[in-house]
PDB file of N, CA and C in Angstrom:
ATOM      1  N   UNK A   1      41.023 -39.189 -43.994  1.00  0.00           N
ATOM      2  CA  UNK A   1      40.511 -39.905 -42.845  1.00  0.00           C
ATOM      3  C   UNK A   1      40.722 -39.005 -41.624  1.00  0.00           C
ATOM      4  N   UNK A   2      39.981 -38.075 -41.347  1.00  0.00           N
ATOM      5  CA  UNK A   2      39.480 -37.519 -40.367  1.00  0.00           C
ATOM      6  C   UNK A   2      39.996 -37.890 -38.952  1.00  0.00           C
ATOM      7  N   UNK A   3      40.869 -37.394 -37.629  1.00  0.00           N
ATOM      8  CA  UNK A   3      40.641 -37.879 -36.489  1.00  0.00           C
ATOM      9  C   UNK A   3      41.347 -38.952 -36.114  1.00  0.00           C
ATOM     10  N   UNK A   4      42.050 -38.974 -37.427  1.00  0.00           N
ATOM     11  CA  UNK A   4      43.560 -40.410 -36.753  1.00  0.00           C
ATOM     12  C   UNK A   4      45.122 -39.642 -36.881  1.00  0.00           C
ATOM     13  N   UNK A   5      45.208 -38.673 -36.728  1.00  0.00           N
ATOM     14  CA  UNK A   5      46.429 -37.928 -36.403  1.00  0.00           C
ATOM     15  C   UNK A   5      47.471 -38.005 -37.360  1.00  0.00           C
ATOM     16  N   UNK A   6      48.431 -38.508 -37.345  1.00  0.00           N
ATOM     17  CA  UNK A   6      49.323 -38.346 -37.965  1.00  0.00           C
ATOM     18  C   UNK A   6      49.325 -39.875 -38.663  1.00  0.00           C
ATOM     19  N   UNK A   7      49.039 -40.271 -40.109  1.00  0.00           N
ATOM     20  CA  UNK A   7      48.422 -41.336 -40.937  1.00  0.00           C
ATOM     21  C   UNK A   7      49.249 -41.526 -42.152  1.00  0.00           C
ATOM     22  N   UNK A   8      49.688 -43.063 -42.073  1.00  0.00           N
ATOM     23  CA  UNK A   8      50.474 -43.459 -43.542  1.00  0.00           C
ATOM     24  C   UNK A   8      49.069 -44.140 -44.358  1.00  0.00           C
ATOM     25  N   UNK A   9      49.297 -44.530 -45.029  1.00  0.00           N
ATOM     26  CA  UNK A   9      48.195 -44.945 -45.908  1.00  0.00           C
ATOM     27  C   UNK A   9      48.994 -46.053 -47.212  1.00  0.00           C
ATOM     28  N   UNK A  10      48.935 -47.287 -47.187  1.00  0.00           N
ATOM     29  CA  UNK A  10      49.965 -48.192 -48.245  1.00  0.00           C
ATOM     30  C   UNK A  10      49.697 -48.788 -49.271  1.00  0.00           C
ATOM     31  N   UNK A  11      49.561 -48.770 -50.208  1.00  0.00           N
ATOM     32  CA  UNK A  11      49.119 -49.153 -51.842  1.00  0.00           C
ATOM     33  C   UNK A  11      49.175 -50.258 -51.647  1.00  0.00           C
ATOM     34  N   UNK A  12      48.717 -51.304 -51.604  1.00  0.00           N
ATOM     35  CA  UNK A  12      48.678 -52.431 -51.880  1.00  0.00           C
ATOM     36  C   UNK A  12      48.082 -53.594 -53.904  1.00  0.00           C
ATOM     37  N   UNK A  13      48.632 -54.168 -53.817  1.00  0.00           N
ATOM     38  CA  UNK A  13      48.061 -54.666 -55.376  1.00  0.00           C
ATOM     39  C   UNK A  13      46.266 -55.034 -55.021  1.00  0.00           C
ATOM     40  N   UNK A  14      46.112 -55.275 -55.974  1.00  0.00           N
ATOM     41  CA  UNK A  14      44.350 -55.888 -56.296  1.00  0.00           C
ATOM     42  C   UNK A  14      44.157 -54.687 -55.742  1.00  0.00           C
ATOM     43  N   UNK A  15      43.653 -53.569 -55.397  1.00  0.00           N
ATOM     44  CA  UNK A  15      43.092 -52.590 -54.448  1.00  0.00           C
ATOM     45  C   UNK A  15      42.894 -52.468 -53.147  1.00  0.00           C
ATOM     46  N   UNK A  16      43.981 -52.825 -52.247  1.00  0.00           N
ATOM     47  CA  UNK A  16      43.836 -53.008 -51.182  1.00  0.00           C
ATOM     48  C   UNK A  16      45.083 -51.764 -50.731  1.00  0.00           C
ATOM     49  N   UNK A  17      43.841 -51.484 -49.286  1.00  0.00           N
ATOM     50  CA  UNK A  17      45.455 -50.101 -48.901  1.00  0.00           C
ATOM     51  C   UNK A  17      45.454 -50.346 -47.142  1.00  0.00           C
ATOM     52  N   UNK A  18      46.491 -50.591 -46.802  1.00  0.00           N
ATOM     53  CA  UNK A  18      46.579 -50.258 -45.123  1.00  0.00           C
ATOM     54  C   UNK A  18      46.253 -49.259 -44.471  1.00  0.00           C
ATOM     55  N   UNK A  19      46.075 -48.432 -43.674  1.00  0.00           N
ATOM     56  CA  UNK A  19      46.376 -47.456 -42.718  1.00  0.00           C
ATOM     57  C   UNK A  19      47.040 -47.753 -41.850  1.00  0.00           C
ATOM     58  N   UNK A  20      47.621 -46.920 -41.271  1.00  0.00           N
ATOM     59  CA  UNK A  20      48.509 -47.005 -39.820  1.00  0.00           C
ATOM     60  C   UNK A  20      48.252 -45.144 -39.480  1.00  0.00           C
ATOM     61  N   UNK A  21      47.605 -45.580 -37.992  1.00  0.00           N
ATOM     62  CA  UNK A  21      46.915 -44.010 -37.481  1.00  0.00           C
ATOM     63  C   UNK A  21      47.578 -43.984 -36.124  1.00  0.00           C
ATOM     64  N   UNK A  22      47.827 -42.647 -35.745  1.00  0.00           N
ATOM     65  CA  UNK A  22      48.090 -41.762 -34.816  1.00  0.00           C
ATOM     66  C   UNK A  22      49.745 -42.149 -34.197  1.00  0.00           C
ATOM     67  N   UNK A  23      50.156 -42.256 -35.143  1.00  0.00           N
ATOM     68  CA  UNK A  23      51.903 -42.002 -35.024  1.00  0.00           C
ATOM     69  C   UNK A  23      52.249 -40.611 -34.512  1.00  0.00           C
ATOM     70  N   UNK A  24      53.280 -41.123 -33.869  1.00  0.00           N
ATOM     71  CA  UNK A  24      54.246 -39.735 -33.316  1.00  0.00           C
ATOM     72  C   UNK A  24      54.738 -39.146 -34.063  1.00  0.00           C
ATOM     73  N   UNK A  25      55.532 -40.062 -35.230  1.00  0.00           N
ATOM     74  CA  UNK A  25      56.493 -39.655 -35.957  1.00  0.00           C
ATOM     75  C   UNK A  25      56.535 -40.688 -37.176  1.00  0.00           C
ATOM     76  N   UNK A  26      56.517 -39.880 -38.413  1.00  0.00           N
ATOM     77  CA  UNK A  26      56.749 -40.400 -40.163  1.00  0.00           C
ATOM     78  C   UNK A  26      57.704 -40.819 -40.390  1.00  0.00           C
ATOM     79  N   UNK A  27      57.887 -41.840 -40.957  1.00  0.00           N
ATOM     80  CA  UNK A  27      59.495 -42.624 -41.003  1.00  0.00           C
ATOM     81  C   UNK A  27      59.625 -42.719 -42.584  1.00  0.00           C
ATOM     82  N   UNK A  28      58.507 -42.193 -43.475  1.00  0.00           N
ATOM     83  CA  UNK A  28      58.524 -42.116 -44.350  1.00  0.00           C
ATOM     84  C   UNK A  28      57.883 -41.047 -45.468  1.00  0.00           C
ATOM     85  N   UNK A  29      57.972 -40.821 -46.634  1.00  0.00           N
ATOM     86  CA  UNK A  29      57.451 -39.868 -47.421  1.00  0.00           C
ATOM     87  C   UNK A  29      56.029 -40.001 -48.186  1.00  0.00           C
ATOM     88  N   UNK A  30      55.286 -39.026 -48.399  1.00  0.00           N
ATOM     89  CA  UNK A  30      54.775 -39.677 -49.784  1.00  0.00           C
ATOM     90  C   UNK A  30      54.881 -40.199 -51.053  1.00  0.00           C
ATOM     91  N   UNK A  31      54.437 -40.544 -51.160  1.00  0.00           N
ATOM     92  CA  UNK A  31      54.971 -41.631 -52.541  1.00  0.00           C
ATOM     93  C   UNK A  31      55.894 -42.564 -52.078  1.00  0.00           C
ATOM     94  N   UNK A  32      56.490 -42.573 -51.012  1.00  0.00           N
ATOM     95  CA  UNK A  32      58.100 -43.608 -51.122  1.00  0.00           C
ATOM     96  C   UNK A  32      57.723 -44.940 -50.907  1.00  0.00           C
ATOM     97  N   UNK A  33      58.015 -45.618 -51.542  1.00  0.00           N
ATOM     98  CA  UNK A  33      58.176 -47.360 -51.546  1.00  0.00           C
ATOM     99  C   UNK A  33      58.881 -47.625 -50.559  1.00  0.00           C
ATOM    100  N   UNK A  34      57.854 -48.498 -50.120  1.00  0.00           N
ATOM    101  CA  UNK A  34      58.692 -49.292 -48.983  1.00  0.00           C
ATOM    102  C   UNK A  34      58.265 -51.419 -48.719  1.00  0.00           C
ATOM    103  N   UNK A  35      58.991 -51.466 -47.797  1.00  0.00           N
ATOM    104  CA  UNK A  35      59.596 -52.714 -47.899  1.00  0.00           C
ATOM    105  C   UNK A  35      58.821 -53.842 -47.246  1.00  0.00           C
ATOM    106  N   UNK A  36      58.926 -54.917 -47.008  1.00  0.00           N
ATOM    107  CA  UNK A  36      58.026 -55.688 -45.957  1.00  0.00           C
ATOM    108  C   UNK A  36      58.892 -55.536 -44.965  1.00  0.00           C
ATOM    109  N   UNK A  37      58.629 -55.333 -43.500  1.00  0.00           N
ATOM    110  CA  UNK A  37      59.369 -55.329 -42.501  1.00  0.00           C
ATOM    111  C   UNK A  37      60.216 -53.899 -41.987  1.00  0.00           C
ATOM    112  N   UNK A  38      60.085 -53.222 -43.127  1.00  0.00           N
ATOM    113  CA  UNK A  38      60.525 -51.618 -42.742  1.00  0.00           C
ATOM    114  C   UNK A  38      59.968 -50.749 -42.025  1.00  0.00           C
ATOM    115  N   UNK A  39      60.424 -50.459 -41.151  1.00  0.00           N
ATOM    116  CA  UNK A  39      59.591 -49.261 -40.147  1.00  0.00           C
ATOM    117  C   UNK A  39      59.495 -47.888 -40.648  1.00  0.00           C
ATOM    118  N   UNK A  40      57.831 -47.806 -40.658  1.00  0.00           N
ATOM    119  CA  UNK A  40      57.349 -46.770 -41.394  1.00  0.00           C
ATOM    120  C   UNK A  40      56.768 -45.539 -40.359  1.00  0.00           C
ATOM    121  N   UNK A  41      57.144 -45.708 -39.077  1.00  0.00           N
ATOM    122  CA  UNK A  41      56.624 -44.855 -38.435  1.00  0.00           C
ATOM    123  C   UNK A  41      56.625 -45.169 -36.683  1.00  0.00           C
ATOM    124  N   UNK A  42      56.706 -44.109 -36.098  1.00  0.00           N
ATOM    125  CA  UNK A  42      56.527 -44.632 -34.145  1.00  0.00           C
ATOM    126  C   UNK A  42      55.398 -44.237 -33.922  1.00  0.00           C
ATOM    127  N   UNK A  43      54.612 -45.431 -33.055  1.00  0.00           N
ATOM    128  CA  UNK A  43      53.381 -45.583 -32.502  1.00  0.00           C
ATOM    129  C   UNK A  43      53.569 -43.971 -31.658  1.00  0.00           C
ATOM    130  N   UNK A  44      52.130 -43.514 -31.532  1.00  0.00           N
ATOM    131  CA  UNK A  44      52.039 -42.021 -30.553  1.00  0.00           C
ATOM    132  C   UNK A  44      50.722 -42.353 -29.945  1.00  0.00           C
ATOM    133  N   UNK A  45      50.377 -40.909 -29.788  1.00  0.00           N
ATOM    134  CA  UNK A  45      49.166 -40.958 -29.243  1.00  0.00           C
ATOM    135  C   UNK A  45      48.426 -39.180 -29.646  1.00  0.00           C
ATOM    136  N   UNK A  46      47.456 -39.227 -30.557  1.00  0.00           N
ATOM    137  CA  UNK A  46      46.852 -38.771 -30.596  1.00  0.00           C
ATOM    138  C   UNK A  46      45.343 -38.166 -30.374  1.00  0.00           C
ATOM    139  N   UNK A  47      44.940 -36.991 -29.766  1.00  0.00           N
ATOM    140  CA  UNK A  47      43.565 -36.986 -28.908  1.00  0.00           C
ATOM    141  C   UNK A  47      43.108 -38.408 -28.069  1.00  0.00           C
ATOM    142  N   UNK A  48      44.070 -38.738 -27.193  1.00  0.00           N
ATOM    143  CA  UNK A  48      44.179 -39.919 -26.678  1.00  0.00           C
ATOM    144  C   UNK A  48      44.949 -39.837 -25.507  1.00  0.00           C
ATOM    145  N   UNK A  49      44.829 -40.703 -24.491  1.00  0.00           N
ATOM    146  CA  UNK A  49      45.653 -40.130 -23.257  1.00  0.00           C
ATOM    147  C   UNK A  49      46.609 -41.524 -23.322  1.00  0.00           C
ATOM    148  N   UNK A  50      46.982 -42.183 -24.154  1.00  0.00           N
ATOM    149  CA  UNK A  50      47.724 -43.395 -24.202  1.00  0.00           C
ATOM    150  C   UNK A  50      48.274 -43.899 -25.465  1.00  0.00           C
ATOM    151  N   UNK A  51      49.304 -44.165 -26.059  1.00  0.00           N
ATOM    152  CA  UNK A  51      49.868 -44.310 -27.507  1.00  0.00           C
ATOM    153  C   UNK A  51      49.197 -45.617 -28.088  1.00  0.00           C
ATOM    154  N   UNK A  52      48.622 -45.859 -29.338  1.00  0.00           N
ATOM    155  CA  UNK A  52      47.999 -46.421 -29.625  1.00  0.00           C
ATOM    156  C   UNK A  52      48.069 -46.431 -30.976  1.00  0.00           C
ATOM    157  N   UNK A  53      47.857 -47.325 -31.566  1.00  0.00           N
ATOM    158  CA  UNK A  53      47.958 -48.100 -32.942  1.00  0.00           C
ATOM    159  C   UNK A  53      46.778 -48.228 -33.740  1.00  0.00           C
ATOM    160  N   UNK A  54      46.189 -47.718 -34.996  1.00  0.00           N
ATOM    161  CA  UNK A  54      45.044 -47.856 -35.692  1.00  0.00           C
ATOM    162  C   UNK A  54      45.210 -48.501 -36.533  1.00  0.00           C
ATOM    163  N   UNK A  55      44.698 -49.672 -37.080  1.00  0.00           N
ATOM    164  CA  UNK A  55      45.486 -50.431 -38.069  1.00  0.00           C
ATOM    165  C   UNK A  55      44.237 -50.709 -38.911  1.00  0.00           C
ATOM    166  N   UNK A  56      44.411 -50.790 -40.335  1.00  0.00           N
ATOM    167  CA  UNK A  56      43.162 -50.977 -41.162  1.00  0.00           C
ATOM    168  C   UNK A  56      43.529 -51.191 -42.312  1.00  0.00           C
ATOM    169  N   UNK A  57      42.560 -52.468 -43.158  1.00  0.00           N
ATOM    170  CA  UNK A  57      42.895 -52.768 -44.017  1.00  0.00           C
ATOM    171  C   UNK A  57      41.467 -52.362 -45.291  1.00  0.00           C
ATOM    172  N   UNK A  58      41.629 -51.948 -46.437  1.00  0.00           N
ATOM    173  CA  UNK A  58      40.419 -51.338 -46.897  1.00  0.00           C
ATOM    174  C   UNK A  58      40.746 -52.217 -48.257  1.00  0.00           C
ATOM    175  N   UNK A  59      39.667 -52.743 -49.248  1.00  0.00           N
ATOM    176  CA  UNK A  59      39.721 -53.094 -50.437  1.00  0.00           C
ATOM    177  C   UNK A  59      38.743 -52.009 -51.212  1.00  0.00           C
ATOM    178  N   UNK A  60      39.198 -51.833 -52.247  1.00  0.00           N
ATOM    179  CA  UNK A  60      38.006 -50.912 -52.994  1.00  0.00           C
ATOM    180  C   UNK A  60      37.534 -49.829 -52.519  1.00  0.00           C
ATOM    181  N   UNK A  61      37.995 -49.401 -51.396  1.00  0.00           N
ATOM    182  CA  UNK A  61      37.566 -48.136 -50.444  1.00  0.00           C
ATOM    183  C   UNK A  61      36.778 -48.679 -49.144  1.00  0.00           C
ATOM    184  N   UNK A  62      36.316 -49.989 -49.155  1.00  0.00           N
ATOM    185  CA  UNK A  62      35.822 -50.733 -48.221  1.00  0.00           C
ATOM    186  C   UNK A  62      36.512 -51.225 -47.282  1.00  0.00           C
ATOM    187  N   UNK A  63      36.247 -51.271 -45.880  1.00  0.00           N
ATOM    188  CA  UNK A  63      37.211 -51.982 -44.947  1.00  0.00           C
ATOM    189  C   UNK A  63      36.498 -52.972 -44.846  1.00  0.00           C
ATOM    190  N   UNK A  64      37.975 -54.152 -44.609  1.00  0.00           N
ATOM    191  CA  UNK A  64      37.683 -55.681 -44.202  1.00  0.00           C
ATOM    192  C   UNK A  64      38.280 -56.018 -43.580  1.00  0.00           C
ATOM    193  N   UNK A  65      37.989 -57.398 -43.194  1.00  0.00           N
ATOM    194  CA  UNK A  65      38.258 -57.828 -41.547  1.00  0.00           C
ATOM    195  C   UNK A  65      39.657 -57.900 -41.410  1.00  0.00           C
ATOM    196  N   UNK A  66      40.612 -57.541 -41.010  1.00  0.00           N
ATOM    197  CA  UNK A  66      42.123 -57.574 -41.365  1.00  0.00           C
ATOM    198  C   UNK A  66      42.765 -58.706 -41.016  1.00  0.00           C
ATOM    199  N   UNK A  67      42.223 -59.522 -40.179  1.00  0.00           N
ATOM    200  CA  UNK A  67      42.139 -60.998 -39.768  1.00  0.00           C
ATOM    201  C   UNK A  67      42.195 -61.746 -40.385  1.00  0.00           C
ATOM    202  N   UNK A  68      41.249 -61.697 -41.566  1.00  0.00           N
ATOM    203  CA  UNK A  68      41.296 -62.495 -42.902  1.00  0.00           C
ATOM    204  C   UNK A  68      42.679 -62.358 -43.849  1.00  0.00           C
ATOM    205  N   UNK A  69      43.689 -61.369 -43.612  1.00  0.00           N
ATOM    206  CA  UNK A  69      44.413 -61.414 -44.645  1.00  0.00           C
ATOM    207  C   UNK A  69      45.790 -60.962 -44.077  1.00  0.00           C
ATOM    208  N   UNK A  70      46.278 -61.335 -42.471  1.00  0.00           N
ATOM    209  CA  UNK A  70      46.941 -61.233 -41.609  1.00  0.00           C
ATOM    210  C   UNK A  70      47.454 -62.414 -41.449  1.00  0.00           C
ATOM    211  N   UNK A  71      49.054 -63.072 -41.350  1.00  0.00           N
ATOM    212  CA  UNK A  71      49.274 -64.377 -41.028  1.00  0.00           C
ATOM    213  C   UNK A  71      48.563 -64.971 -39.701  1.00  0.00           C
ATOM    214  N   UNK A  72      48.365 -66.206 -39.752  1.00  0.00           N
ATOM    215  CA  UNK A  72      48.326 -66.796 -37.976  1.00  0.00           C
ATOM    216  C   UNK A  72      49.135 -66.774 -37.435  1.00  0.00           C
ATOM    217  N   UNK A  73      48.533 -66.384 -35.902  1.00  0.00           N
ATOM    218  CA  UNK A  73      50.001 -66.903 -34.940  1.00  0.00           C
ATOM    219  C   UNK A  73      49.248 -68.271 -34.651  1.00  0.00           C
TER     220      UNK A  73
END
């Protein structure tokens, strides 16, 4: 994924994978398992003049609405 800087990417079951784009800093490895609620990384800012958060949820290689599968507030 092209143009989102420094990028975790999270296995999810059924085929579903997160992204999290343009971190400062990796809080984690490849391959490493991680937890619900574990911090996997600090928000940055990449080709960007302000730190910022890319968040994405993909099934099958497809992105979907992440809304749909995000608790309510």
């Amino acid at each position: 994924m092209r143009g989102l800087g420094n990028l975790i990417l999270i296995s999810h079951s059924n085929g579903f994978i997160s992204a999290y784009a343009h971190n400062s800093k990796l809080l984690v490895k490849n391959g490493q398992k991680v937890s619900k609620g574990q911090k996997i990384a600090e928000v940055g800012q990449s080709d960007t003049s302000s730190p910022r958060l890319h968040f994405e949820i993909r099934r099958r290689g497809q992105p979907v609405n992440p809304l749909s599968y995000l608790p309510r507030r």
